[in-house]
Protein backbone atom coordinates (compact mmCIF):
# COMPACT_ATOMS: atom_id res chain seq x y z
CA UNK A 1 6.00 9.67 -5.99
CA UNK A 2 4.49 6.28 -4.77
CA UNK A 3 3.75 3.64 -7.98
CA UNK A 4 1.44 1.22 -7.70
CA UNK A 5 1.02 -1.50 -10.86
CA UNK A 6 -1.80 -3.72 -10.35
CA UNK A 7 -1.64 -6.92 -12.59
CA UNK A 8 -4.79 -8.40 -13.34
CA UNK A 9 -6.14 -5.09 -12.89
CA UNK A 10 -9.58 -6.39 -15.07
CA UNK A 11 -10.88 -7.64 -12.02
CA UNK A 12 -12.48 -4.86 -11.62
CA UNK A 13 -14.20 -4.47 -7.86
CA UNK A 14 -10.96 -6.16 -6.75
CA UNK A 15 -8.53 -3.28 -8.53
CA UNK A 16 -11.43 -0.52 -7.64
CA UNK A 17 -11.01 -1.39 -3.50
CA UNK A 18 -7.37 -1.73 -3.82
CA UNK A 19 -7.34 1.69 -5.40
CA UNK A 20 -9.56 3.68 -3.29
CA UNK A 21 -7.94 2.06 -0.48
CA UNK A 22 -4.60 4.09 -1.69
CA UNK A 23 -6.27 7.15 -2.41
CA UNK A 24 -7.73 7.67 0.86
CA UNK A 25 -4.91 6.43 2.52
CA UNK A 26 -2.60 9.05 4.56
CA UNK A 27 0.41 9.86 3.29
CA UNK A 28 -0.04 8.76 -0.57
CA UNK A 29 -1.61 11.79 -1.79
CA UNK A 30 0.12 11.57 -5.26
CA UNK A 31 1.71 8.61 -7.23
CA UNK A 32 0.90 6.59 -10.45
CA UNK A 33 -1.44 3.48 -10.75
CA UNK A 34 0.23 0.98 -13.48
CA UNK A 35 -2.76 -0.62 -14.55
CA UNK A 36 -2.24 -4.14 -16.60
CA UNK A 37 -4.53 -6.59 -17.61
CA UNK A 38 -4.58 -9.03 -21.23
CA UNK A 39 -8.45 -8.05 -21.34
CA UNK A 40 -8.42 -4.58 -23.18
CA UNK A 41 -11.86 -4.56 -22.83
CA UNK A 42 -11.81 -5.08 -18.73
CA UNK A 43 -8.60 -2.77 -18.53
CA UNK A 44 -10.36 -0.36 -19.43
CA UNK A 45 -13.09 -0.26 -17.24
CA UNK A 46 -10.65 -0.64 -14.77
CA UNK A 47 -9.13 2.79 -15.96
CA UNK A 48 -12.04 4.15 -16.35
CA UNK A 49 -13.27 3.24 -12.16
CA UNK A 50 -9.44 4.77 -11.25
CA UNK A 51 -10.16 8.26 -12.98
CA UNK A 52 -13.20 8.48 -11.46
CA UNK A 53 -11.35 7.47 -7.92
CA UNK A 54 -9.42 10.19 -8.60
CA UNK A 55 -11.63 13.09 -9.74
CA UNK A 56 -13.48 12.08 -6.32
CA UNK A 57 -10.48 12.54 -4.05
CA UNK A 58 -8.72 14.87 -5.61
CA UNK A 59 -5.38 13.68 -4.93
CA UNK A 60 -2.90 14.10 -7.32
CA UNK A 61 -2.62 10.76 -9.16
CA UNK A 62 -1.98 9.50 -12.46
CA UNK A 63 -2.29 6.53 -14.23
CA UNK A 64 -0.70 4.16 -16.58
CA UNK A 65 -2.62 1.22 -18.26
CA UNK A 66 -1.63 -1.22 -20.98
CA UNK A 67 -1.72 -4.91 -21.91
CA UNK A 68 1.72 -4.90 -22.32
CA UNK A 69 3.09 -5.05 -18.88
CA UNK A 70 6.86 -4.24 -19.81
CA UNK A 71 5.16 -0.63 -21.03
CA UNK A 72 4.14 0.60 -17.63
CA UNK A 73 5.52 -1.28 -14.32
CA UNK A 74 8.71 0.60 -14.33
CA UNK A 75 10.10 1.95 -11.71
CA UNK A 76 7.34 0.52 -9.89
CA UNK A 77 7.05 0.55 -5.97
CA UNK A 78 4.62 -2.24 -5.14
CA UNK A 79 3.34 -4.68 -7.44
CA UNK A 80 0.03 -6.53 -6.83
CA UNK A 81 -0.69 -9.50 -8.35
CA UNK A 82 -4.16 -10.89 -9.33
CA UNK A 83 -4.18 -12.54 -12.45
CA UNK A 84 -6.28 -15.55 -13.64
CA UNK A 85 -5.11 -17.44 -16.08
CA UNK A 86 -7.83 -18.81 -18.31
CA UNK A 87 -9.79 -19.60 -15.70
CA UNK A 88 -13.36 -19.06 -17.65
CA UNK A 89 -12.56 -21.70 -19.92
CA UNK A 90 -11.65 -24.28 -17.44
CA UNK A 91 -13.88 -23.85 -14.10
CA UNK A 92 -15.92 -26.32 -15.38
CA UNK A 93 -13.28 -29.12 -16.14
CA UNK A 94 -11.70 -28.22 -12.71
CA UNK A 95 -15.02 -29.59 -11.03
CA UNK A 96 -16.68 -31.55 -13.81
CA UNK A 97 -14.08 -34.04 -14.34
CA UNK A 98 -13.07 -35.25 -10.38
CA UNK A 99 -16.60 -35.27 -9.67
CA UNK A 100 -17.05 -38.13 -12.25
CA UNK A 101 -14.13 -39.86 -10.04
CA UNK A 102 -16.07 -38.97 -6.86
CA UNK A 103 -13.72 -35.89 -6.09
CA UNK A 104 -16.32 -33.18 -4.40
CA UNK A 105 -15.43 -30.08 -4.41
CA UNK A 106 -17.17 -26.65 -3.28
CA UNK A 107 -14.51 -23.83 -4.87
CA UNK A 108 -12.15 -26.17 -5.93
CA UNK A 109 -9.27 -23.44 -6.69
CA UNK A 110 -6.72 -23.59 -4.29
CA UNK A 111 -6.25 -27.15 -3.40
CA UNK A 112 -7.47 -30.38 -4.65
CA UNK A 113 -7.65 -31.49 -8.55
CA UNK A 114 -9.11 -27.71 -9.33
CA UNK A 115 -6.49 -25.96 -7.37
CA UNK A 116 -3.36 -28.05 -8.17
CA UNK A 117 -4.56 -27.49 -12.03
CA UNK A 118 -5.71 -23.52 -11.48
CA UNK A 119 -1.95 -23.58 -10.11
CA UNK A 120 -0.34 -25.42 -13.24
CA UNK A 121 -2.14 -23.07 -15.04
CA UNK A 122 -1.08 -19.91 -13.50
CA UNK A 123 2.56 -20.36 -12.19
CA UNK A 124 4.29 -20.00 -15.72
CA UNK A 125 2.73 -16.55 -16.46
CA UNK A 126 3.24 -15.34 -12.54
CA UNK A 127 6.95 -16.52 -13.37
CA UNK A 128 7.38 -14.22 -15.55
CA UNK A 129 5.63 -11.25 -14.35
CA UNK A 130 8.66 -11.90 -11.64
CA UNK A 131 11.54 -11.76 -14.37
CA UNK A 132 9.68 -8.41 -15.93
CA UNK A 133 9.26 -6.94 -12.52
CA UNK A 134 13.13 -7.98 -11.81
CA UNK A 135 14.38 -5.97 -14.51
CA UNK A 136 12.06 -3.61 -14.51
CA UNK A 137 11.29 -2.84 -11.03
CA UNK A 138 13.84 -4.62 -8.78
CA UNK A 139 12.97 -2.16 -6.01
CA UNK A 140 9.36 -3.43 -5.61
CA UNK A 141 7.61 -5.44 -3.07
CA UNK A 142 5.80 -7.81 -4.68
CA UNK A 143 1.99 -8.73 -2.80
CA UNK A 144 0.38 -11.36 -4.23
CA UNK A 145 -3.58 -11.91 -4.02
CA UNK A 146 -3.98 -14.30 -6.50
CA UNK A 147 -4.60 -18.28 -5.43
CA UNK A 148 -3.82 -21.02 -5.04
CA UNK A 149 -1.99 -18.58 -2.15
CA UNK A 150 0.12 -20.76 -0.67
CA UNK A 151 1.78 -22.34 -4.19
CA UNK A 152 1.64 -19.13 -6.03
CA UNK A 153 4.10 -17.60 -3.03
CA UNK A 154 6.39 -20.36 -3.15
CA UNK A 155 6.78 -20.81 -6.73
CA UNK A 156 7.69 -17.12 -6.44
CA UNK A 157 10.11 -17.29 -3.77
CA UNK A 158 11.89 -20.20 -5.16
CA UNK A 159 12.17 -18.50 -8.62
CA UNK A 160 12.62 -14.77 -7.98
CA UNK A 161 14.98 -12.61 -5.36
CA UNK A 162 12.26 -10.64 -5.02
CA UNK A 163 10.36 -9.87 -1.91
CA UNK A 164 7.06 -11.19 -1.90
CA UNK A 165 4.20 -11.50 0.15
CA UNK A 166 0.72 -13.55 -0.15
CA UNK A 167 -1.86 -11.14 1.84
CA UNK A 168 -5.56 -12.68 2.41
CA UNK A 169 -8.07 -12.01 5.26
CA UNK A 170 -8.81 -15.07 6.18
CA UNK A 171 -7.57 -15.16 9.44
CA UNK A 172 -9.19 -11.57 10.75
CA UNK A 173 -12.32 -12.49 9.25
CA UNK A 174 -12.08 -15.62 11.75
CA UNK A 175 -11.35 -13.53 14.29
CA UNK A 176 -14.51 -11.68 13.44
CA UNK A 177 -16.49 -14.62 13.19
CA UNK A 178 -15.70 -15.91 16.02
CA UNK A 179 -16.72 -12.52 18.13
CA UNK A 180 -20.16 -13.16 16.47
CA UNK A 181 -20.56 -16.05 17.76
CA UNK A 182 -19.17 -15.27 21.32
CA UNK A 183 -21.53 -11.83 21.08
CA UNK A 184 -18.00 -9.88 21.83
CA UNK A 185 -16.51 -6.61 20.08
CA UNK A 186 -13.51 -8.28 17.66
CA UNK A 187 -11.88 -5.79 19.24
CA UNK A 188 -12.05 -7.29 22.55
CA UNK A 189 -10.77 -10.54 21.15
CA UNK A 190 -7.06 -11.82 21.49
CA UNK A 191 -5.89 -14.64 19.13
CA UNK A 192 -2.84 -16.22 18.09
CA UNK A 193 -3.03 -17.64 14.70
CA UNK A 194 -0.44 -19.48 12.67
CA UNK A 195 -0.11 -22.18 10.09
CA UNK A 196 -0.40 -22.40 6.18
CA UNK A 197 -3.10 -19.94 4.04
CA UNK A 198 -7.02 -21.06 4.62
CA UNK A 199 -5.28 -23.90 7.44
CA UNK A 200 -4.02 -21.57 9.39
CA UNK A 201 -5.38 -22.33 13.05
CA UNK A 202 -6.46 -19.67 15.72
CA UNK A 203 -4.80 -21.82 18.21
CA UNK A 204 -5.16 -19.30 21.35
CA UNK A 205 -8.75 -17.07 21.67
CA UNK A 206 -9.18 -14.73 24.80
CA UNK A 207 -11.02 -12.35 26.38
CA UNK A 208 -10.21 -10.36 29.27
CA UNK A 209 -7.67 -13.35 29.71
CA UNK A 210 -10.40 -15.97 29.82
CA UNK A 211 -9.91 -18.86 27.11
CA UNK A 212 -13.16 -18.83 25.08
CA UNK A 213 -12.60 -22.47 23.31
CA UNK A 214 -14.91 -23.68 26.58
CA UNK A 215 -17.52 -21.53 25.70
CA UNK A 216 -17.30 -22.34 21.83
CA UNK A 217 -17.52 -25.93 22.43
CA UNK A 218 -20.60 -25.11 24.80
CA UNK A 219 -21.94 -22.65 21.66
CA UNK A 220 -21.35 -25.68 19.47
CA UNK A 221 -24.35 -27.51 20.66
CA UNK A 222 -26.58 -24.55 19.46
CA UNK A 223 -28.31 -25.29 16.44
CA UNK A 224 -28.30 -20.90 15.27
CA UNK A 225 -24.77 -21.10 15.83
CA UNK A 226 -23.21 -24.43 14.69
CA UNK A 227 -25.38 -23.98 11.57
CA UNK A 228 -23.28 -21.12 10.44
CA UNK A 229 -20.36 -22.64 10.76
CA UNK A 230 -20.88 -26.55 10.81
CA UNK A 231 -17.35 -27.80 9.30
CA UNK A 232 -15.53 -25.58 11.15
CA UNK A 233 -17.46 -26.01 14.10
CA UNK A 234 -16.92 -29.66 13.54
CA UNK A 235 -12.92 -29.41 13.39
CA UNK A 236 -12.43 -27.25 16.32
CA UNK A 237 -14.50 -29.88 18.59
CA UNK A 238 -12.68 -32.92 17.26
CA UNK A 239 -9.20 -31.54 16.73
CA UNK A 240 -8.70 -28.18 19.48
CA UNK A 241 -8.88 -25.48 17.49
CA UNK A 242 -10.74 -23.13 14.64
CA UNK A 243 -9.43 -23.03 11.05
CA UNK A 244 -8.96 -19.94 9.07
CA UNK A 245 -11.33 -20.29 6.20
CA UNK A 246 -15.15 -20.67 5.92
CA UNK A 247 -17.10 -24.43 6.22
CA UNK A 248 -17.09 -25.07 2.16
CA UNK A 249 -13.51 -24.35 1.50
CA UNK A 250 -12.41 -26.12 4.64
CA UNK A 251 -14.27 -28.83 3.57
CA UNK A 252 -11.70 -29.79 0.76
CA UNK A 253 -8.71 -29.57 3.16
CA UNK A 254 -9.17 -32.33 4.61
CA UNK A 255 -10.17 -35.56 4.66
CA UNK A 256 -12.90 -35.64 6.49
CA UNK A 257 -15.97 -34.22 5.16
CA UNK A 258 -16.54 -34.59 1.30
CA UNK A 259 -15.31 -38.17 0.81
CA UNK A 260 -18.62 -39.69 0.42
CA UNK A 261 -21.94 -38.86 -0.38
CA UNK A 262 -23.73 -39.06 3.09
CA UNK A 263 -20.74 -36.88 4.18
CA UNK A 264 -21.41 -34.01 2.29
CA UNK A 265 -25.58 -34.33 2.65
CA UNK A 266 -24.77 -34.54 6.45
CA UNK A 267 -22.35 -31.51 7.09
CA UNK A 268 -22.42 -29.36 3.50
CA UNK A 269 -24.50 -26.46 3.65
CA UNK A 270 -26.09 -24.17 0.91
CA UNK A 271 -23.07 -21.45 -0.57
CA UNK A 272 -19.85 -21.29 0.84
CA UNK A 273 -20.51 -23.40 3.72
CA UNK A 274 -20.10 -26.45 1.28
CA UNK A 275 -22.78 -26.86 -1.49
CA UNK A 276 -21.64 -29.09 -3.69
CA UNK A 277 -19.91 -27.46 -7.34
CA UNK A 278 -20.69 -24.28 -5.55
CA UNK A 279 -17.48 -22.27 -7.22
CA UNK A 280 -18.08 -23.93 -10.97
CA UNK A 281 -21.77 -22.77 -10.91
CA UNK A 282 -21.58 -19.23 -9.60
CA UNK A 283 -17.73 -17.64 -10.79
CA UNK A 284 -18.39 -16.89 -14.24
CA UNK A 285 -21.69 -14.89 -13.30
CA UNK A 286 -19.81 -13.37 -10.26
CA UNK A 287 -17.30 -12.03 -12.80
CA UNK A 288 -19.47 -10.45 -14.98
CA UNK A 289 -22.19 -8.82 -11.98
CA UNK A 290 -18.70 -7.84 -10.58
CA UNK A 291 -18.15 -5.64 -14.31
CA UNK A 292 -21.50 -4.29 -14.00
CA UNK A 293 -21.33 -2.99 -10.77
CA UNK A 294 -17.83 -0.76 -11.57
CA UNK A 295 -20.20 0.03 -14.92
CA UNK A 296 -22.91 1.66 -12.78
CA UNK A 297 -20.52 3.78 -10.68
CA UNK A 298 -18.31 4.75 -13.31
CA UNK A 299 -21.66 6.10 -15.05
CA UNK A 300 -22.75 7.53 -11.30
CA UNK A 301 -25.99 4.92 -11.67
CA UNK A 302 -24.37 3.98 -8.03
CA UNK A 303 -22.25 6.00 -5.34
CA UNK A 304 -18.91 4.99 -4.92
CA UNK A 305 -18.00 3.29 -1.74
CA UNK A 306 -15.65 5.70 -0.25
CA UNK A 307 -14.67 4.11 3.02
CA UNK A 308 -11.47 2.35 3.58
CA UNK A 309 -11.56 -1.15 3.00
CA UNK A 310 -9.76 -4.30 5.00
CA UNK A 311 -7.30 -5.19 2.10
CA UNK A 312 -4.01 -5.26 3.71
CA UNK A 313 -2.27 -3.36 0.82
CA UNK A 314 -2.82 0.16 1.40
CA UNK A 315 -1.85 -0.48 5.15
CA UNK A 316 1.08 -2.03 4.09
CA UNK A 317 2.07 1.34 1.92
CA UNK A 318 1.27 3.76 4.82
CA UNK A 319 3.64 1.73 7.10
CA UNK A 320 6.27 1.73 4.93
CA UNK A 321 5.96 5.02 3.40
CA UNK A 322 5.28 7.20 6.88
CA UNK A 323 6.90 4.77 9.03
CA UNK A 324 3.62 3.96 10.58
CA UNK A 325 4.31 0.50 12.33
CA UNK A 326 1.24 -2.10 11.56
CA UNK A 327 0.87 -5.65 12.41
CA UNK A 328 -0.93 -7.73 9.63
CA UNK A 329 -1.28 -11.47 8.71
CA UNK A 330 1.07 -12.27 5.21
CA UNK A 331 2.12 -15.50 3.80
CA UNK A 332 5.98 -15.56 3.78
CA UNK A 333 8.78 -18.16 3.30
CA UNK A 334 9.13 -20.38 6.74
CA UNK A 335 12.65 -19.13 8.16
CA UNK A 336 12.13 -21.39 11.51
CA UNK A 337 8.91 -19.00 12.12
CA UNK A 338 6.95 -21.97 12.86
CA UNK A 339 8.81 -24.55 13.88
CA UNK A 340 6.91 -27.66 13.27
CA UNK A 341 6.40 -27.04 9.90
CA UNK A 342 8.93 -27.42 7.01
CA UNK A 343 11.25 -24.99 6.39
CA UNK A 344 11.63 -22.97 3.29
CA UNK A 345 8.12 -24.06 3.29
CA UNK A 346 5.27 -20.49 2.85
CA UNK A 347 3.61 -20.28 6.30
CA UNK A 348 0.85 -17.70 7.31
CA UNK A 349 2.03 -15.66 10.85
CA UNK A 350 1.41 -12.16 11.76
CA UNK A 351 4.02 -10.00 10.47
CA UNK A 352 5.01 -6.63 11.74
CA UNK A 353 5.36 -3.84 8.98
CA UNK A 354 7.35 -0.85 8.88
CA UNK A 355 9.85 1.58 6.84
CA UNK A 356 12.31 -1.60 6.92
CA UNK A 357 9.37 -3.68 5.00
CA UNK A 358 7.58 -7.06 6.10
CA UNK A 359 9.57 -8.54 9.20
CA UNK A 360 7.57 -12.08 9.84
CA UNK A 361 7.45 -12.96 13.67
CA UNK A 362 8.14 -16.22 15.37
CA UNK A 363 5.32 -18.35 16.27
CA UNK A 364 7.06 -21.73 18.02
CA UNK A 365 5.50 -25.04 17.49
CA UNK A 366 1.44 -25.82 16.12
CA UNK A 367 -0.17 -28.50 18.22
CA UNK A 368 1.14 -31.90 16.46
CA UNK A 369 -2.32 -32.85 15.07
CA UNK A 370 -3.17 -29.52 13.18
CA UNK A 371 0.76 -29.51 12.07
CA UNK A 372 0.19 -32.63 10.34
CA UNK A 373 -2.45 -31.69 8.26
CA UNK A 374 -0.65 -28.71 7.42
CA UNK A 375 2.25 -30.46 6.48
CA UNK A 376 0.55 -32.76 3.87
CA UNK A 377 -0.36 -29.58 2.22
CA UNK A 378 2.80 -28.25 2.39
CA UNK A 379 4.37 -31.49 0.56
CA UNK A 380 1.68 -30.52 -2.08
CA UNK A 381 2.65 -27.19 -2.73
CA UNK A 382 6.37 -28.55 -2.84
CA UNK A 383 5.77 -30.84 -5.58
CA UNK A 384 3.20 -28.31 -8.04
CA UNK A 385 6.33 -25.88 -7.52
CA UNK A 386 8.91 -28.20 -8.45
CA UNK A 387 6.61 -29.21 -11.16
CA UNK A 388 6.43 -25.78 -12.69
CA UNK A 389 9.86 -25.01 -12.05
CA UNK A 390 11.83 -27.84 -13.24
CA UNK A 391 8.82 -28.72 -15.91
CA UNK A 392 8.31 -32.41 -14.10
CA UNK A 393 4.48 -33.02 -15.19
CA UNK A 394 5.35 -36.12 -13.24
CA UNK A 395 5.76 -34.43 -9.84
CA UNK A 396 2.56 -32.67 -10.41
CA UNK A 397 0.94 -36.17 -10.89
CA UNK A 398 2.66 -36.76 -7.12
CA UNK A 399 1.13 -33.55 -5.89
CA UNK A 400 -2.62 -34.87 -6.72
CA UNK A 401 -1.67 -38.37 -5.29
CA UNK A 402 -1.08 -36.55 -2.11
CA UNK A 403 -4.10 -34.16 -1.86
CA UNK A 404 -5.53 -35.45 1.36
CA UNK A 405 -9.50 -35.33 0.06
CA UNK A 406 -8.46 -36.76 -3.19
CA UNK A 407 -6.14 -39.39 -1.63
CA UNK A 408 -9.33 -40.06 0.78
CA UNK A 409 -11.57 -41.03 -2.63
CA UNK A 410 -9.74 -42.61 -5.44
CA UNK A 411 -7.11 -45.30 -5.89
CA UNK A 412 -3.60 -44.34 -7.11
CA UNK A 413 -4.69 -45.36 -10.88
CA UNK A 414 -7.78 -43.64 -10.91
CA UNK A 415 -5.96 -40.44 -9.33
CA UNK A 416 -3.78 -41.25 -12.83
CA UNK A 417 -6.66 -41.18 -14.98
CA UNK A 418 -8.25 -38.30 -13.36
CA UNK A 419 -5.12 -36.30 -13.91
CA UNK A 420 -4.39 -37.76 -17.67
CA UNK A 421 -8.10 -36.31 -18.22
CA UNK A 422 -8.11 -33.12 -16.72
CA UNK A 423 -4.36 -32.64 -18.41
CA UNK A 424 -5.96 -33.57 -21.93
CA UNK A 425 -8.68 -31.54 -21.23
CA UNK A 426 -7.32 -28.54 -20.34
CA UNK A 427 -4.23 -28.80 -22.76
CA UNK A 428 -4.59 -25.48 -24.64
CA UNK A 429 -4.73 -23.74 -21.26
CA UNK A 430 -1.49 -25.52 -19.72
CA UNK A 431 2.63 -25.80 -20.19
CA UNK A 432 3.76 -27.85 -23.39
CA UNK A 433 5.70 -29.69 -20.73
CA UNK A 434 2.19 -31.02 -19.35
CA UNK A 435 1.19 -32.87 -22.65
């Protein structure tokens, strides 16, 4: 009997895929969903989606749901985590307050002031779903979902024996991209990818053994195709090679694009290919369409979506559990697997998956220039986890000085005041530690 606990299960579409994923998944015809959320209100709509997900499949599944975590997760096999900690109450401040220092950001949740605060935010409580899940569950892989990606797996690693893995499409929905643009099957496309989460770099892109960076750099100077991808477009013709997340978020990693006005007007686009406060405006009526739709299907106002979805977690579960070997793309603890990168470090590298668990493959060395800029980030995600861990609110002061877009705007002692602000600011929501 496979267990599944999902915490965070009140986001509700999110929980509903991962679930229907599982029960349509061969192999995992019974089992029990642990479902946990703080939101009674949203855990139960997520219960109510999972009976319904049942009823429909008939497999023989039960479920478990509380707000009290310790009540249901043990014994638990896999353990997803997608928690967001009080992030309705501070989207706003995360954007709000370094845009009056000249800090633009488009989602502004997994790096930059909004991410490095999201991440001071959420680390504590992810802490100790670890120590609950250690005692409780010490058998359990632990997949995380929730971002910042990249500092919410370290923290983790550094603070639990667990095993845990940081699973996120970014880098097959690059691949897919890029077959759009090319006007090739995905399937017909061979990439090597590597790096850290959303800078992770499809460094090598082939078909039928022909390199097809030529042919993007010719499809560049197409207005129908740079336009859907200008950022990104924009990197891979000034530094080799395509990045693994969409224009807007890619905008904040680095330096280049955001820093000034004209910047943004010039190379920002409408939605998530940059528009400016584009996370801030949207999330909180995201989060509540994202209720109504699960609302309408548990009522049968709307079909269920019964197809298998691209989350990697049910794939992960049918490898292990039938011995199925799968490749996918996870964000594990840097054992040498890329060399040029630091290790102990969380890099993102395809991983191969079977009855023995996630085995992380070697990758070798990143081209030196798209290294570096993952290794500022990297020195960033050190510091917020050595902030949360060893409760140093001055090393998370370090972590913002070093945010390369940040770093690219303000002076040191308005990247002070910016962080005294948002700190103030967002006090209820943060450590003691931080005030």
């Amino acid at each position: 009997m496979t267990k599944v606990a999902i915490i965070g299960a009140g986001s509700a579409v999110f929980a509903y895929e991962i679930m229907r994923d599982v029960l349509v998944t061969p192999g995992l015809e019974s089992g029990t969903f642990a479902l946990v959320d703080i939101d009674a209100q949203r855990l139960e709509l997520a219960h109510q989606i999972a009976e319904k997900l049942i009823t429909t499949t008939g497999r023989q599944w039960t479920i478990e749901a509380s707000t009290d975590r310790t009540k249901v997760i043990s014994g638990t096999d896999y353990l997803i985590n997608a928690i967001e900690v009080a992030g309705l109450a501070n989207v706003r401040h995360d954007f709000d307050i370094p845009m009056k220092y000249g800090v633009n950001q488009c989602i502004g949740d997994t790096i930059g002031p909004g991410g490095v605060f999201k991440a001071l935010r959420t680390l504590p409580a992810w802490i100790d779903i670890l120590r609950d899940t250690e005692r409780l569950a010490p058998n359990a892989l632990v997949m995380n979902y929730t971002n910042p990606m990249s500092l919410t797996c370290l923290t983790g690693l550094r603070a639990s024996s667990l095993p845990i893995v940081g699973l996120c499409h970014s880098i097959p929905h690059t691949a897919e991209n890029l077959a759009e643009y090319l006007d090739i099957p995905v399937s017909e496309l061979k990439y090597r990818a590597a790096g850290i989460n959303h800078l992770a770099w499809l460094v090598e892109v082939t078909h039928n053994g022909d390199d097809m960076y030529p042919r993007l750099r010719e499809l560049a100077k197409d207005p129908a195709i740079y336009e859907k991808d200008p950022i990104r477009f924009e990197t891979m013709l000034h530094l080799g090679a395509f990045p693994t997340e969409g224009s807007g978020h890619s905008s904040e990693y680095t330096p280049y694009f955001r820093k000034r006005p004209d910047l943004v007007e010039k190379y920002a686009r409408e939605g998530y290919l940059g528009e400016t406060g584009f996370y801030a405006n949207n999330w909180p009526r995201w989060r509540e369409e994202a209720a109504d739709e699960i609302r309408r299907m548990v009522s049968g106002e709307d079909a269920l979506d019964m197809e298998r979805g691209v989350e990697y977690a049910s794939q992960i579960m049918e490898a292990i559990e039938s011995d199925t070997p799968t490749v996918i793309y996870g964000n594990v603890k840097n054992t040498g697997l890329v060399t040029n990168l630091p290790d102990g470090g969380v890099v993102e590298v395809a991983c191969l998956v079977n009855r023995d668990g996630i085995q992380p493959t070697y990758y070798g060395a990143l081209p030196t220039q798209l290294a570096a800029l993952d290794q500022a980030h990297m020195a960033v995600h050190d510091l917020v986890a050595t902030a949360v861990l060893e409760q140093n609110r001055e090393a998370a002061f370090y972590a913002l000085m070093l945010d390369p877009l940040t770093a690219a705007v303000c002076s040191p002692a308005e990247i002070r005041a910016m962080f005294d602000e948002m700190a103030a600011t967002e006090a209820a929501s943060l450590p003691e530690w931080m005030n």
